[in-house]
Protein backbone atom coordinates (compact mmCIF):
# COMPACT_ATOMS: atom_id res chain seq x y z
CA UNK A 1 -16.55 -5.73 -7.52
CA UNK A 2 -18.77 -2.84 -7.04
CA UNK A 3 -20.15 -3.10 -10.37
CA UNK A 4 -21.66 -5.94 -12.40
CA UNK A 5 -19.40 -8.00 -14.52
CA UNK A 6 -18.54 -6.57 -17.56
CA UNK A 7 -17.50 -9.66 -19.60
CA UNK A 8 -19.61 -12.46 -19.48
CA UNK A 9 -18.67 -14.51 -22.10
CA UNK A 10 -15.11 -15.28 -23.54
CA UNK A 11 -16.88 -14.82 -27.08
CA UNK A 12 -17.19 -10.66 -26.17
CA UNK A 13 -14.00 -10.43 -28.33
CA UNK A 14 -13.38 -8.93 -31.57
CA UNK A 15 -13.56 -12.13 -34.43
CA UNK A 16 -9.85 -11.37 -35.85
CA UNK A 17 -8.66 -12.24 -32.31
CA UNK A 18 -9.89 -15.76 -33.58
CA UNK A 19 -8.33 -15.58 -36.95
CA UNK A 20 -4.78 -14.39 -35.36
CA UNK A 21 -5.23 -16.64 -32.67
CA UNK A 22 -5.82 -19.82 -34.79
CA UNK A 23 -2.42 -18.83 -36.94
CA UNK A 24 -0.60 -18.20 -34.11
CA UNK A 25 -1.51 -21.93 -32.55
CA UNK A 26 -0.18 -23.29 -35.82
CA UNK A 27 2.84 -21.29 -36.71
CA UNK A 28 4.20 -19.44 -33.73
CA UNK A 29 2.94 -20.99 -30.37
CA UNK A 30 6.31 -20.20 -28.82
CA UNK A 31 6.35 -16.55 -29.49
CA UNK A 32 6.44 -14.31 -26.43
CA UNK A 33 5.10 -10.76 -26.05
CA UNK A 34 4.42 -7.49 -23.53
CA UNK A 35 1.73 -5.79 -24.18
CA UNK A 36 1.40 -2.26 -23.10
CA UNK A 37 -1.77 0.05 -22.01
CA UNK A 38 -2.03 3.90 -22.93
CA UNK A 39 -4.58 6.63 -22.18
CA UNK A 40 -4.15 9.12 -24.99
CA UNK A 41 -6.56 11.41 -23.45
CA UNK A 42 -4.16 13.95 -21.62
CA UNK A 43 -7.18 15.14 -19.35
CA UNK A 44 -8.29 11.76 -18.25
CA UNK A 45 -7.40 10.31 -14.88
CA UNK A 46 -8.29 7.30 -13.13
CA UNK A 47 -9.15 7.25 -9.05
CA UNK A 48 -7.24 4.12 -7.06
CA UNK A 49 -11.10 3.03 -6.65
CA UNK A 50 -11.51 2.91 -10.37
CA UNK A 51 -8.23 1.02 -10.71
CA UNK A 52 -9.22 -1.46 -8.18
CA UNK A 53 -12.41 -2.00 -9.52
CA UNK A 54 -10.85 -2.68 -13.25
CA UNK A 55 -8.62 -5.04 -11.56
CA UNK A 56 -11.32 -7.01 -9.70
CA UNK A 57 -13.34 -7.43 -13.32
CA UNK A 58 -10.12 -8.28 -15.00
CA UNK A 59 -10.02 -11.48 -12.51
CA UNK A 60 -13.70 -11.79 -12.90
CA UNK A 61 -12.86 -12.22 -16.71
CA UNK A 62 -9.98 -14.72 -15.83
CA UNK A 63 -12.65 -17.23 -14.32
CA UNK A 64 -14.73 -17.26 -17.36
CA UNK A 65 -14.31 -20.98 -20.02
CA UNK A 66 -16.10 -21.37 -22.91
CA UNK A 67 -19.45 -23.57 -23.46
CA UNK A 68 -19.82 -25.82 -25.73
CA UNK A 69 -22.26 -23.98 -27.17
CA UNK A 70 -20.02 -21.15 -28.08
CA UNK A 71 -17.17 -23.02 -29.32
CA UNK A 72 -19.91 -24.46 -31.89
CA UNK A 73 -20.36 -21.14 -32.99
CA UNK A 74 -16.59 -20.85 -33.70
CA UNK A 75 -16.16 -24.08 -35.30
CA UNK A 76 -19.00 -22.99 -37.69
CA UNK A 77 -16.98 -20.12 -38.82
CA UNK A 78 -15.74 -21.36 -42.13
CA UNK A 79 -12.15 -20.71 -42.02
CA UNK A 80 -12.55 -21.86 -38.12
CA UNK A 81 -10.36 -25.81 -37.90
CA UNK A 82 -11.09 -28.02 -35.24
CA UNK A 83 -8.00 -28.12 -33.67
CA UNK A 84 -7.88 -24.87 -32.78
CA UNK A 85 -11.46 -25.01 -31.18
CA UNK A 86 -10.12 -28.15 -29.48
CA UNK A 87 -7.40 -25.89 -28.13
CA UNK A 88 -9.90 -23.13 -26.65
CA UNK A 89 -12.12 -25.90 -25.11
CA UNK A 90 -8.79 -25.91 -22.87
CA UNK A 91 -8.06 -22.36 -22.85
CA UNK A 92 -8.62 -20.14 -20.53
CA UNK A 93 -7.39 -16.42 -19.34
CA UNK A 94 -4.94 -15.96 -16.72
CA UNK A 95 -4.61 -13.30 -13.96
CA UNK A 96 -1.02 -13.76 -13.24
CA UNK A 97 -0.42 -12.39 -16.73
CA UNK A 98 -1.09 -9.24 -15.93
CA UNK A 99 -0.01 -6.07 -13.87
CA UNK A 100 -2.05 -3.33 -12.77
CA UNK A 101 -1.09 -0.38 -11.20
CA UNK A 102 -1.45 2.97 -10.79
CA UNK A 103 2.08 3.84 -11.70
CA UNK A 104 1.43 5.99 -14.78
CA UNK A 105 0.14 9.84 -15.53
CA UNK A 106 -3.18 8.83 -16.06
CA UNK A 107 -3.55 6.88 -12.90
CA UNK A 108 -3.39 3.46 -14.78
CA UNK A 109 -1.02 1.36 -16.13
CA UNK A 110 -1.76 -2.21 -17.28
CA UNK A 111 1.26 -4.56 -18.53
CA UNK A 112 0.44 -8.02 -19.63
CA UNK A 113 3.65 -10.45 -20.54
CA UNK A 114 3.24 -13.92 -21.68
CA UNK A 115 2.93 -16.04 -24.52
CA UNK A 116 1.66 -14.86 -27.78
CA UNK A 117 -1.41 -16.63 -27.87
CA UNK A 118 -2.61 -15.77 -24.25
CA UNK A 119 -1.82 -12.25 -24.34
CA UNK A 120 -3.55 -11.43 -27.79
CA UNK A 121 -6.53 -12.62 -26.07
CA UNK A 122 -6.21 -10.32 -23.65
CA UNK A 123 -6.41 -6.74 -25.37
CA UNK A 124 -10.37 -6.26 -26.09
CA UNK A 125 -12.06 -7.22 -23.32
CA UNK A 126 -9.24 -5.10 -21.14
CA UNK A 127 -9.87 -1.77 -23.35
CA UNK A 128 -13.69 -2.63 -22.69
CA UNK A 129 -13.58 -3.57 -19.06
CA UNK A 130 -11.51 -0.46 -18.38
CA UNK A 131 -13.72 2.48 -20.54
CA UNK A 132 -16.74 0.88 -18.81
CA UNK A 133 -15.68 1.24 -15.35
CA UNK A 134 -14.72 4.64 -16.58
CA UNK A 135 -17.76 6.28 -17.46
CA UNK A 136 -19.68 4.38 -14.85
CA UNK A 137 -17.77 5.56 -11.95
CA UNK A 138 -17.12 8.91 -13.55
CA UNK A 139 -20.46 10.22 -14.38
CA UNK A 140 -24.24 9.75 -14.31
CA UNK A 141 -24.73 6.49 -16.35
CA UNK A 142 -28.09 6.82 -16.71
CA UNK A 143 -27.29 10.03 -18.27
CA UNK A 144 -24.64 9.05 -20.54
CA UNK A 145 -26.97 5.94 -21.51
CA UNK A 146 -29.87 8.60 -22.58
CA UNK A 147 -27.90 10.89 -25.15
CA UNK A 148 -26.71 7.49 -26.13
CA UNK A 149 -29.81 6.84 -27.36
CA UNK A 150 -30.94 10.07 -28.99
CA UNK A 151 -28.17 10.24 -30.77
CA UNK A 152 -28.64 6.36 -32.07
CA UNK A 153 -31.82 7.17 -33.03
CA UNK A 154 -30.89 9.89 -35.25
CA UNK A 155 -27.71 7.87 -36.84
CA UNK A 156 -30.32 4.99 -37.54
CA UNK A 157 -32.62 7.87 -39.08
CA UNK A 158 -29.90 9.15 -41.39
CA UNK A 159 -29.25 6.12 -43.19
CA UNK A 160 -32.56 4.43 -42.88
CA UNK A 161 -34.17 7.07 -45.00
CA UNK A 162 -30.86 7.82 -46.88
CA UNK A 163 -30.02 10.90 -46.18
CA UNK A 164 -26.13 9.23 -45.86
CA UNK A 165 -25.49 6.55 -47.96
CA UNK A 166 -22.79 3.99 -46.59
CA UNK A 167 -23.05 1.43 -48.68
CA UNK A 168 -21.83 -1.62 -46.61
CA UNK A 169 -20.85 -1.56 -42.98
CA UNK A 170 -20.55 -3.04 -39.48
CA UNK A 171 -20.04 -2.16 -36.03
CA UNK A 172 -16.41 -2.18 -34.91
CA UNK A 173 -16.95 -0.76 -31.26
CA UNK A 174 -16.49 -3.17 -28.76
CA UNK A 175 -12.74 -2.15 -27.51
CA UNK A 176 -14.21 1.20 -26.91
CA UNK A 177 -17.44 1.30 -26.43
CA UNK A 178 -19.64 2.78 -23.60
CA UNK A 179 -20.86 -0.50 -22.17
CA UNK A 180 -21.71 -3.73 -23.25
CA UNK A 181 -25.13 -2.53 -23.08
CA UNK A 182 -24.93 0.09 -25.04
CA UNK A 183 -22.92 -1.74 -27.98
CA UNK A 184 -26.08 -4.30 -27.81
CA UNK A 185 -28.46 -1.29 -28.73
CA UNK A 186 -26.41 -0.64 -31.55
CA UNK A 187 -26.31 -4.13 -33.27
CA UNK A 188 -29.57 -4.85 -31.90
CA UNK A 189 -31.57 -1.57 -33.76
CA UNK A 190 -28.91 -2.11 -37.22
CA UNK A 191 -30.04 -5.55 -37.37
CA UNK A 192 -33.46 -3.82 -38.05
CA UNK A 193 -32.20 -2.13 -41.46
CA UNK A 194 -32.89 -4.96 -43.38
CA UNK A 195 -36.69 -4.44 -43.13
CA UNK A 196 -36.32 -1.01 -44.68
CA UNK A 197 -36.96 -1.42 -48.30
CA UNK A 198 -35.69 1.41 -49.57
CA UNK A 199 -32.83 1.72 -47.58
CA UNK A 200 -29.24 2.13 -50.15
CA UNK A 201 -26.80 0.83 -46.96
CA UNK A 202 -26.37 -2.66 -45.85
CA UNK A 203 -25.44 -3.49 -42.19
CA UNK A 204 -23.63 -6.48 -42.63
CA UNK A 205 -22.92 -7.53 -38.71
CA UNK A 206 -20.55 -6.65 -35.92
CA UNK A 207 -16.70 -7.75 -34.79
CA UNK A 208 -18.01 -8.60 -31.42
CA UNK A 209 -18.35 -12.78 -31.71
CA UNK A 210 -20.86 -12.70 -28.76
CA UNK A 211 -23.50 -10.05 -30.44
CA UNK A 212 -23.25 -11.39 -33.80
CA UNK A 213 -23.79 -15.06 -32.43
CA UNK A 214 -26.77 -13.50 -30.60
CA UNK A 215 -28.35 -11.27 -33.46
CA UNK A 216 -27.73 -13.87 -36.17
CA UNK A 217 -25.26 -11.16 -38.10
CA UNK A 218 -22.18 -11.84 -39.70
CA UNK A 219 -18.81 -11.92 -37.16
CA UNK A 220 -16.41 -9.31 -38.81
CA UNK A 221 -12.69 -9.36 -38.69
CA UNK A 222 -9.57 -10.64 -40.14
CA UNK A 223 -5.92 -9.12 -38.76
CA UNK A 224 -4.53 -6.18 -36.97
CA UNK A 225 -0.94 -4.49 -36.72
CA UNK A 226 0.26 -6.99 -34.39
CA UNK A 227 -0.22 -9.79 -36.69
CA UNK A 228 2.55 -8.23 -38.99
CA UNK A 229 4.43 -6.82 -36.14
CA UNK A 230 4.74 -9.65 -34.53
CA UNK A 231 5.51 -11.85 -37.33
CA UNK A 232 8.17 -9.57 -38.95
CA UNK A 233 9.68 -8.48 -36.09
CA UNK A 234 9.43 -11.36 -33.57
CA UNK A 235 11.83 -13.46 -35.84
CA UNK A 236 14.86 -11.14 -34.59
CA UNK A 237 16.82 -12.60 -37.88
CA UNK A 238 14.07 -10.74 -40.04
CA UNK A 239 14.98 -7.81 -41.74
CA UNK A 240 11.62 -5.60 -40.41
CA UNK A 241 11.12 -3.95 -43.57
CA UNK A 242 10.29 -7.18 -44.50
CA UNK A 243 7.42 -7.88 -41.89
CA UNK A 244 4.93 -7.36 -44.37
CA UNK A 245 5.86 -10.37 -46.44
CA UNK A 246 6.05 -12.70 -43.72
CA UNK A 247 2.67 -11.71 -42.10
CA UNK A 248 0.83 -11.93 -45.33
CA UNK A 249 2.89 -15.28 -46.36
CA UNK A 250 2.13 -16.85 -42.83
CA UNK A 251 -1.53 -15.64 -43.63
CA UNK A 252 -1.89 -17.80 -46.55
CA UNK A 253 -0.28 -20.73 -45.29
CA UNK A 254 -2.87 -20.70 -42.92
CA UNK A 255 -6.22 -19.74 -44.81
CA UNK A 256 -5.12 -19.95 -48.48
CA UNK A 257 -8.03 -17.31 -50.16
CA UNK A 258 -10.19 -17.38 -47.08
CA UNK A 259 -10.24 -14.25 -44.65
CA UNK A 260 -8.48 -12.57 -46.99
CA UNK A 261 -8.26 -8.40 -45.97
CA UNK A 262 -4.78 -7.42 -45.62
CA UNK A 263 -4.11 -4.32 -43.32
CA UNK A 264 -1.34 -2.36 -45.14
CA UNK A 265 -0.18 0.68 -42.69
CA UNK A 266 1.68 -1.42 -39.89
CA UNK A 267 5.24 -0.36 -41.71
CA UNK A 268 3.75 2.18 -44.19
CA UNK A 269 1.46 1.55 -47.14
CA UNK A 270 3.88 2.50 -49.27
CA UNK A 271 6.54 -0.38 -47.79
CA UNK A 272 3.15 -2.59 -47.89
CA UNK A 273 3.18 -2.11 -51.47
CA UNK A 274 6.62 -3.32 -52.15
CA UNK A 275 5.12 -7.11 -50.86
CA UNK A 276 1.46 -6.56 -51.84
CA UNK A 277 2.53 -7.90 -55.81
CA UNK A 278 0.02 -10.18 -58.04
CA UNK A 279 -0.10 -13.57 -55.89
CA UNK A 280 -1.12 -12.00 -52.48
CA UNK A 281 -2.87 -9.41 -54.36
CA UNK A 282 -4.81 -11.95 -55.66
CA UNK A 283 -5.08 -14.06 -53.13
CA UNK A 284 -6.60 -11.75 -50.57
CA UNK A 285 -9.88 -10.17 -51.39
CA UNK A 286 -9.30 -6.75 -50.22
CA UNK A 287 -7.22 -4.34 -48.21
CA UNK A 288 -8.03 -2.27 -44.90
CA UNK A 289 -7.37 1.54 -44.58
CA UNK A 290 -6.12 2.40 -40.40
CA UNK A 291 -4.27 5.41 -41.29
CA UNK A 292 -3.73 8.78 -43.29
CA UNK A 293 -5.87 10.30 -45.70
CA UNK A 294 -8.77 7.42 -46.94
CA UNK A 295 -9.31 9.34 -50.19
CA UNK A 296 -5.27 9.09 -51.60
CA UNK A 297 -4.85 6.03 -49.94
CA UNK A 298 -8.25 4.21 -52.02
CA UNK A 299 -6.91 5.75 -55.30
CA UNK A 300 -3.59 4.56 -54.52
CA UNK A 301 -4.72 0.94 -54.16
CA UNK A 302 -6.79 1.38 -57.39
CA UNK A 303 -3.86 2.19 -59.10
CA UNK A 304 -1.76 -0.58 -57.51
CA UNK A 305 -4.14 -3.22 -58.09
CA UNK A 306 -4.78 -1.66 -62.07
CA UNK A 307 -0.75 -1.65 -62.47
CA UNK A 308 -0.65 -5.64 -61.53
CA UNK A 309 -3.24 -5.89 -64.35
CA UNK A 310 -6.12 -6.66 -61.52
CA UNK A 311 -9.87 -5.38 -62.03
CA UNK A 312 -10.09 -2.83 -58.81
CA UNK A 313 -14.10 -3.61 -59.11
CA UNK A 314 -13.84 -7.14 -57.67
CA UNK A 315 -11.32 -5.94 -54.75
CA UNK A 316 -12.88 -4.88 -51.46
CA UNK A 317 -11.43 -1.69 -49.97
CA UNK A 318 -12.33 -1.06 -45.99
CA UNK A 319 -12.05 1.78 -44.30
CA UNK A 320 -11.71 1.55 -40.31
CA UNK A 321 -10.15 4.73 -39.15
CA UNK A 322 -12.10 6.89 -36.52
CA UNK A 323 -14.69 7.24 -39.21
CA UNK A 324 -18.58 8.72 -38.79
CA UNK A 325 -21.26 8.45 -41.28
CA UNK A 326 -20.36 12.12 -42.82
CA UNK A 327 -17.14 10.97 -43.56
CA UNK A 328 -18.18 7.46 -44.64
CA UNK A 329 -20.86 8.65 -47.13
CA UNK A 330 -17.96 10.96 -48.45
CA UNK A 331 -15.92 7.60 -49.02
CA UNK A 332 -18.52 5.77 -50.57
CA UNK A 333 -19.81 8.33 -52.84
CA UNK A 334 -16.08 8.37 -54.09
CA UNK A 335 -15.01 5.48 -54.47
CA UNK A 336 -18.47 3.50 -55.19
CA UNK A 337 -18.55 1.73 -58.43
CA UNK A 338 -14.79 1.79 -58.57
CA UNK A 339 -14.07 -1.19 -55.97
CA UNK A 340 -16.12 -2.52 -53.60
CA UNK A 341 -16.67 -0.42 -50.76
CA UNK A 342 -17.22 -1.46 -47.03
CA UNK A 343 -16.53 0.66 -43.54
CA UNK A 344 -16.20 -0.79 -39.98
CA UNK A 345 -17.50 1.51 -37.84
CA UNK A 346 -16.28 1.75 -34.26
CA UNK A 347 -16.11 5.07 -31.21
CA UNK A 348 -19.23 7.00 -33.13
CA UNK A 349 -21.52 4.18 -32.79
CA UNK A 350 -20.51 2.23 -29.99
CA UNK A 351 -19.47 5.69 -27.54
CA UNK A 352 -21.46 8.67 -28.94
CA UNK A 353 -22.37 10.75 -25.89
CA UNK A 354 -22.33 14.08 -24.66
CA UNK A 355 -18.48 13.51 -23.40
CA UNK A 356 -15.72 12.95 -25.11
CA UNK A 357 -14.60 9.05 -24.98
CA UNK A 358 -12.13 7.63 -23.93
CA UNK A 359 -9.18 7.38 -26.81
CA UNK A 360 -7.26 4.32 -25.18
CA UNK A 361 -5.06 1.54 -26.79
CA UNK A 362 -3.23 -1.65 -25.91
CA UNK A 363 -0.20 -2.29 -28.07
CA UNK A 364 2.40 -4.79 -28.70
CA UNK A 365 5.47 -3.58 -26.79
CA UNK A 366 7.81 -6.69 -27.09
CA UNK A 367 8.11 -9.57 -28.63
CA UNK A 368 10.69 -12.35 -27.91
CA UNK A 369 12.51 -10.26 -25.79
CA UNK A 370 13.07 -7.23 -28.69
CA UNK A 371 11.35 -4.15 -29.26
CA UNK A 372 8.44 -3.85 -32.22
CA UNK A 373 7.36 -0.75 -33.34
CA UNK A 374 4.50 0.38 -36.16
CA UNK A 375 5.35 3.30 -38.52
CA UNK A 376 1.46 3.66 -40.08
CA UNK A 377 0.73 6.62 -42.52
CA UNK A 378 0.64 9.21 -40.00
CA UNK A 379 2.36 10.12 -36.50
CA UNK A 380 0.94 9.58 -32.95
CA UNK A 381 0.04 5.82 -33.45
CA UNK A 382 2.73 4.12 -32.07
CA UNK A 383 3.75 3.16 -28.82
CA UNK A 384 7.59 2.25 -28.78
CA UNK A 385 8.80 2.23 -25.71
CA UNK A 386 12.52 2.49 -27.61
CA UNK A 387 13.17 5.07 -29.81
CA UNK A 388 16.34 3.64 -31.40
CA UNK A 389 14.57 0.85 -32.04
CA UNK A 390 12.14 2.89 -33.91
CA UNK A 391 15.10 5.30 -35.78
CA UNK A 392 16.43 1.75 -36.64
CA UNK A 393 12.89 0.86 -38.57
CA UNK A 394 12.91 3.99 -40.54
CA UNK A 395 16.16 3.35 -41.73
CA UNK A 396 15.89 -0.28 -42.87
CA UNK A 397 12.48 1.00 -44.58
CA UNK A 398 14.11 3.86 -45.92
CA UNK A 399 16.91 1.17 -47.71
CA UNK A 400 14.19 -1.15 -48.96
CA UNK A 401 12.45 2.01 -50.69
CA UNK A 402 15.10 3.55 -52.12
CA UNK A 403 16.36 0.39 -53.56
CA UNK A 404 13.74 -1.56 -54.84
């Protein structure tokens, strides 16, 4: 490696990479999947000596085992169960799960293939090993690092003294941020906001395990699409306009009303909605906004939750969706007083430079052999390597909505 390692600790993972991963030890250790890199950036390219360095820190990664220290830290997590722990004291990630190359338009490609429960691991720290090595072998780092800063500094300024209200938040970065460094700055000078009396926003803590473990904040993060993608679609007997039933039923098999904040754009909110009726919707605590406009998608859970006779106010709604503090204090001012309002907070305060960052993803690709696809509120998010198996989707969506 010509740099220092990036990941240093298998707790520099997003928390609902625990919460999946614990559901899928219990109820579907056998399922397979491919997972599948993509550089959205159509000016981006990686050198061979960038590639080879992000393969070098992805084996550096594959050596690292958790302490007991840290897997006390999960097991304190409430909805965290022993067994589980007991299976990451004996987990570790492997090398020969993955496939780097440079056979793609952007100069990388990265395949991993394996089990279920291996692979999910795998996503974050990839997406955060490979901007890293990006912006340090691509520019001045010291540079980058510096507007960095300023433009911290002036974020922390805006809602310290109000000037954007947020209500409550956390930092949702680590998959793209900067550098590990530079996502500690973050959680490290938000941690402060609590000593600022006056101060109308509440940072509640980060989804990085390792920085909220270190800064004594709250880890944040329940599911993502591939929960209900694989769940809905792995089962090749599942109808997929279903999936959204069986991820949310699996869900509470497995955490009952704990961790309860359902993502509803994997298969369309709209589709979500058919499933999201007056047991899950009371059972989970919230919903999560990923896609499509934040204002007609809030009102439209409002009204969902009003129709099933449900008091909005006591619901949590959480926006995540390449969001700033403009946009989030637009939100809030909306919507506060109406439901409870939270916002996780990723690209803007983990990779707020002077360049443009990086807009990569890792996606499900395959599971059990059969393609998966996500339809969320807008185009551009998905990553289907088979578009049949995509026109099939619509169509079995387009039944179940036309026909109750």
């Amino acid at each position: 490696m010509k740099l220092k390692r990036i990941i240093n600790s298998l707790l520099e993972i997003d928390l609902y990479k625990y919460s999946m991963g614990q559901a899928i030890y219990h109820q579907f250790s056998d399922y397979k999947t491919t997972w599948t890199f993509k550089c959205r950036n159509k000016d981006v390219h990686f050198t061979r000596e960038m590639v080879d360095e992000i393969r070098e820190q992805i084996k550096a990664y594959c050596e690292l085992r958790f302490t007991e220290d840290e897997l006390t830290y999960i097991d304190s997590i409430k909805w965290m169960k022993g067994s589980y722990v007991d299976f990451l004291r004996l987990w570790h990630p492997r090398f020969e799960d993955f496939e780097i190359t440079t056979d793609a338009e952007c100069g990388l490609a990265i395949e991993t293939k394996g089990t279920w429960l291996n692979t999910s691991m795998y996503e974050i720290p990839t997406l955060a090993i490979v901007n890293e090595v990006y912006f340090r072998m691509n520019y001045s780092y010291d540079w980058l690092l510096d507007s960095f800063k300023e433009r911290l500094d002036k974020k922390y300024s805006l809602i310290s003294k109000n000037e954007k209200c947020v209500g409550v938040f956390s930092e949702f970065g680590l998959r793209r941020r900067l550098s590990a460094e530079a996502q500690e700055l973050v959680v490290e000078k938000f941690s402060h906001l609590k000593e600022e009396k006056n101060c109308d926003s509440t940072f509640v803590g980060t989804s990085n395990v390792y920085l909220a473990k270190k800064y004594g904040v709250t880890p944040v993060g329940t599911m993502a699409h591939e929960w209900i993608m694989c769940t809905g679609q792995g089962n090749h007997k599942h109808n997929p306009a279903y999936s959204n039933w069986y991820a949310l039923d699996a869900w509470i098999k497995e955490y009952g009303v704990l961790n309860g904040i359902a993502l509803t754009d994997t298969i369309t909110t709209d589709c979500f909605l058919r499933d999201f009726q007056l047991t899950y919707a009371t059972l989970f605590s919230g919903v999560r906004h990923d896609s499509g406009d934040p204002i007609e998608w809030g009102e439209k859970m409002i009204s969902h939750y009003q129709g099933l006779g449900l008091d909005p106010v006591a619901k949590t709604l959480l926006f995540s969706d390449s969001l700033n503090f403009d946009k989030a204090d637009e939100i809030y001012r909306h919507f506060n007083g109406k439901a409870k309002v939270a916002f996780g907070i990723g690209t803007y305060l983990s990779n707020d430079t002077c360049v443009e960052p990086l807009n990569i993803v890792m996606k499900t690709t395959k599971v059990n052999g059969q393609d998966v696809a996500k339809l969320s509120d807008v185009d551009g998010k998905g990553m289907c390597k088979n578009q049949e198996y995509v026109d099939y989707l619509r169509r079995c969506i387009d039944w179940r909505m036309s026909h109750g």
